[in-house]
C-alpha atoms as a PDB file:
ATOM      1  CA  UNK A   1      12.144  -6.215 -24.445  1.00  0.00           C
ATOM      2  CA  UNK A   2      11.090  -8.686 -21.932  1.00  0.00           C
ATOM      3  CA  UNK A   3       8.977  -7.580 -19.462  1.00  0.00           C
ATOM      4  CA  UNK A   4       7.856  -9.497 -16.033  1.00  0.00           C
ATOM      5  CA  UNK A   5       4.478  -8.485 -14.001  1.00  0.00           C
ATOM      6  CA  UNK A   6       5.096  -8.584 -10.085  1.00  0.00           C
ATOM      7  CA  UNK A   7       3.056  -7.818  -7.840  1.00  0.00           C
ATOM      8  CA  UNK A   8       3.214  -8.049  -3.797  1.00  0.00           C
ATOM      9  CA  UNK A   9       0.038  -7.502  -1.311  1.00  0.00           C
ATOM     10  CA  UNK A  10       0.197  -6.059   2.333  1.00  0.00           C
ATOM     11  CA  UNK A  11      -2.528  -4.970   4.922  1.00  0.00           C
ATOM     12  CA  UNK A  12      -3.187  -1.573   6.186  1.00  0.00           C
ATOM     13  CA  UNK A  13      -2.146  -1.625  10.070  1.00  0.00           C
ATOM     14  CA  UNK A  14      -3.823   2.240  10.833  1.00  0.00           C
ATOM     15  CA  UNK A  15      -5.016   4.875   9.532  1.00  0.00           C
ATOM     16  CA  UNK A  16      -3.965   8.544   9.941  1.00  0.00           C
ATOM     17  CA  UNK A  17      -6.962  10.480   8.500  1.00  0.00           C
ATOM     18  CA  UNK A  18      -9.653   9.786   6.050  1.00  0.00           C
ATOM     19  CA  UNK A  19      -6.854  10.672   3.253  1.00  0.00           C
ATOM     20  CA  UNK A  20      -3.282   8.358   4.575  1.00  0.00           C
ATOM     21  CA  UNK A  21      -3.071   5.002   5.902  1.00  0.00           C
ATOM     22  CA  UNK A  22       0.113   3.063   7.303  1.00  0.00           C
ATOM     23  CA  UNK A  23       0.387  -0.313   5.261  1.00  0.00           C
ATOM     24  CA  UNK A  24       2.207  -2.993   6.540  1.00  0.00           C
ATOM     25  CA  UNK A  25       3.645  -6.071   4.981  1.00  0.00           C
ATOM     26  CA  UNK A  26       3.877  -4.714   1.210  1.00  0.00           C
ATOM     27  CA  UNK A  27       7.705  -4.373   1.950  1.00  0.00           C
ATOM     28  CA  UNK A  28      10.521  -6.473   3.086  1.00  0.00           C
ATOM     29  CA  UNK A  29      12.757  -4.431   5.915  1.00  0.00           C
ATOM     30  CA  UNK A  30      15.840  -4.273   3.932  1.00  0.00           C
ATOM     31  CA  UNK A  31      13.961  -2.996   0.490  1.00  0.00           C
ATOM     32  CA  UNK A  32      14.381   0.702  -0.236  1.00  0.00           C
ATOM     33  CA  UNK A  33      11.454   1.915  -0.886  1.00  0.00           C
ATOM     34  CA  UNK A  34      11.540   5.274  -2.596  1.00  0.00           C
ATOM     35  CA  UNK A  35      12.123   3.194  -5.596  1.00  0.00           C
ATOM     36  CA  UNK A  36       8.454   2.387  -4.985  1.00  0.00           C
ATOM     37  CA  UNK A  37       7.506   6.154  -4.339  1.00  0.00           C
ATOM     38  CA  UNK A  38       4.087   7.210  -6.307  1.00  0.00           C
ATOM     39  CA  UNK A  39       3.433   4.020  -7.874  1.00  0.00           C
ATOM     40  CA  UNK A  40      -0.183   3.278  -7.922  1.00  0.00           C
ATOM     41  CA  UNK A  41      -1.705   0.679  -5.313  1.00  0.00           C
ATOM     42  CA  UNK A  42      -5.128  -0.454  -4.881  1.00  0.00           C
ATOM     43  CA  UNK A  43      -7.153  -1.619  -1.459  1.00  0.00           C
ATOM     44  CA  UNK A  44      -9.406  -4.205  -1.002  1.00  0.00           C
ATOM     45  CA  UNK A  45     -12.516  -1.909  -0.175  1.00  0.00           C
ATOM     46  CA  UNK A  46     -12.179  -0.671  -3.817  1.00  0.00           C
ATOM     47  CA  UNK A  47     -10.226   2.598  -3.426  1.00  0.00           C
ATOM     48  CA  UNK A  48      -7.003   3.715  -5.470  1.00  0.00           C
ATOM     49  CA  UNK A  49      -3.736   5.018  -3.983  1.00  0.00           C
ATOM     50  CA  UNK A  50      -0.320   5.755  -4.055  1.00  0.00           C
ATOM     51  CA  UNK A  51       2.805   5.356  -2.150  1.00  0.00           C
ATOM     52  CA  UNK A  52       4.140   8.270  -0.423  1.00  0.00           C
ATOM     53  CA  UNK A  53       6.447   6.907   1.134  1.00  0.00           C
ATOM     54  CA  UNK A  54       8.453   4.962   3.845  1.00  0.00           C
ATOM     55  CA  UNK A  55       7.154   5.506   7.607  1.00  0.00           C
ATOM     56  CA  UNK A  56       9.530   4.184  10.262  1.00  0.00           C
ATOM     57  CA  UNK A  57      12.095   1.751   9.526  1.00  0.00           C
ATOM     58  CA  UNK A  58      10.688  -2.043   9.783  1.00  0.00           C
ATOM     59  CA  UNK A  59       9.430  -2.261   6.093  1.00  0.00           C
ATOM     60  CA  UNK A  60       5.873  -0.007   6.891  1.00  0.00           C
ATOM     61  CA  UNK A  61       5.057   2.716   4.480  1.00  0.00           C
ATOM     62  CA  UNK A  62       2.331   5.730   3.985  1.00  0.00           C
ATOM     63  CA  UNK A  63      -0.630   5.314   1.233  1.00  0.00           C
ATOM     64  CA  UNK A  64      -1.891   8.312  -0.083  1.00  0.00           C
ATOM     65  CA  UNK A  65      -5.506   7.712  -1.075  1.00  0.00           C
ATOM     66  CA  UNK A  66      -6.381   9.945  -3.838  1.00  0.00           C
ATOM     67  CA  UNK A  67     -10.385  10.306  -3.300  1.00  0.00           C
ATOM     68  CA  UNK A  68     -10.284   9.695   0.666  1.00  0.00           C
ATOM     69  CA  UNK A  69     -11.561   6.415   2.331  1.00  0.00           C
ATOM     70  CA  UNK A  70     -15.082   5.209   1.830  1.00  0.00           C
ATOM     71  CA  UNK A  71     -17.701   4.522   4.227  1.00  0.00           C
ATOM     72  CA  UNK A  72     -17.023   0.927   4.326  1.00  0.00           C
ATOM     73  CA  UNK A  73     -12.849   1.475   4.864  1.00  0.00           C
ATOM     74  CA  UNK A  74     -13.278   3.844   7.750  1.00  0.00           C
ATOM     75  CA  UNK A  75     -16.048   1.341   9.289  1.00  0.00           C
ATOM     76  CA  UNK A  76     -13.270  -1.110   9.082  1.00  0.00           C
ATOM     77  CA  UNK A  77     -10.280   0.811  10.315  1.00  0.00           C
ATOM     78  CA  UNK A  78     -12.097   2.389  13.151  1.00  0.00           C
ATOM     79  CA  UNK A  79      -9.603   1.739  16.086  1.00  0.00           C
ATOM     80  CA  UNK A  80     -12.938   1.666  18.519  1.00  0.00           C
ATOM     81  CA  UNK A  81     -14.378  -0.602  16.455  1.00  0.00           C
ATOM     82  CA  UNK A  82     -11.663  -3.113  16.167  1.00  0.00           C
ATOM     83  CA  UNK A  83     -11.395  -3.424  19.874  1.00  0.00           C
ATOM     84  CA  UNK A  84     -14.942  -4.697  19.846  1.00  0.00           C
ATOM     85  CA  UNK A  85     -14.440  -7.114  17.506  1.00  0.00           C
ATOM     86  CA  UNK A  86     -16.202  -5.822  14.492  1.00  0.00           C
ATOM     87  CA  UNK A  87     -13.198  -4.484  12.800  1.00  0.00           C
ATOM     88  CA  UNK A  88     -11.831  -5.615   9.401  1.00  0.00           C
ATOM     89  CA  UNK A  89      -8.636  -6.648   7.303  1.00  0.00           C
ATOM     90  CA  UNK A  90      -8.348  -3.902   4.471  1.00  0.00           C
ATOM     91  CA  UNK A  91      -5.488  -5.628   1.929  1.00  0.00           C
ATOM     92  CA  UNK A  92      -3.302  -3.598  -0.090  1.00  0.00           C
ATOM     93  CA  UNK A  93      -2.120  -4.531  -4.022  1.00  0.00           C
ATOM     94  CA  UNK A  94       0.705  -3.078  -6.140  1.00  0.00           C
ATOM     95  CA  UNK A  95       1.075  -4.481  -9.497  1.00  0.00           C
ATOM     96  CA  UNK A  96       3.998  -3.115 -11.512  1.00  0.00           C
ATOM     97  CA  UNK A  97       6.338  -4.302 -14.514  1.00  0.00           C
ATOM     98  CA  UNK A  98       9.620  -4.918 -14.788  1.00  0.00           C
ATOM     99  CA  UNK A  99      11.999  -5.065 -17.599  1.00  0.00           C
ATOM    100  CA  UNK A 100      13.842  -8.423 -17.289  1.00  0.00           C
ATOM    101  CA  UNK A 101      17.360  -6.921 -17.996  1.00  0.00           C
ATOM    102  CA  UNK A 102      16.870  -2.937 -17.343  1.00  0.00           C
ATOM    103  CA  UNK A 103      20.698  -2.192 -15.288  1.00  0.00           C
ATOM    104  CA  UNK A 104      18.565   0.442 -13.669  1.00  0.00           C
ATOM    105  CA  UNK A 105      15.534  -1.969 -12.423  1.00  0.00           C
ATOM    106  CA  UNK A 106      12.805   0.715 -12.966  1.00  0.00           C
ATOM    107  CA  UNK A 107       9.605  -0.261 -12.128  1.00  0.00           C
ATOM    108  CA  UNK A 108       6.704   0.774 -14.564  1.00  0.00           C
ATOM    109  CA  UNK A 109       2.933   0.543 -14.360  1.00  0.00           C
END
């Protein structure tokens, strides 16, 4: 079997609570993605996540993060903070693997 390693990066536009953040920018608009449901992601402050799903309709989806946001992440994300200038970029990565000529195009990790 031939298998290909993709991976595609977005950044996290809000967050909800210390558990979900909105990530924009992993996804195209037109890509469904509940194909991408519960596949694991990771974010640049050093937590691990998962997708839980889509949130509107312009490509944005929700991020579970399994062990809540550190220190650092809500320092970053903190909406008071960002209008002040001292807010941050947190970047989101999801690797995954994908067999070359699968009909079904399952992604794997």
């Amino acid at each position: 079997a031939v298998v290909s390693t993709q991976s595609t990066g977005g950044l996290v536009e809000r967050m909800n609570d210390e558990w979900t953040v909105i990530v924009k920018d992993l996804f195209k608009k037109e890509t469904d993605i509940d194909l991408f449901t519960h596949l694991n992601v990771s974010l640049s402050t050093g937590e691990r996540g998962r997708i839980d799903g889509s949130f509107g309709n312009s490509g944005k989806c929700k991020v579970y993060v399994e062990d809540g946001l550190s220190e650092d992440a809500l320092t970053l994300l903190d909406k008071k903070k960002r209008k002040e200038g001292g807010g941050g970029k947190v970047v989101v990565k999801l690797v995954f693997k994908r067999f070359m000529f699968d009909k079904k195009k399952q992604m794997l990790q």
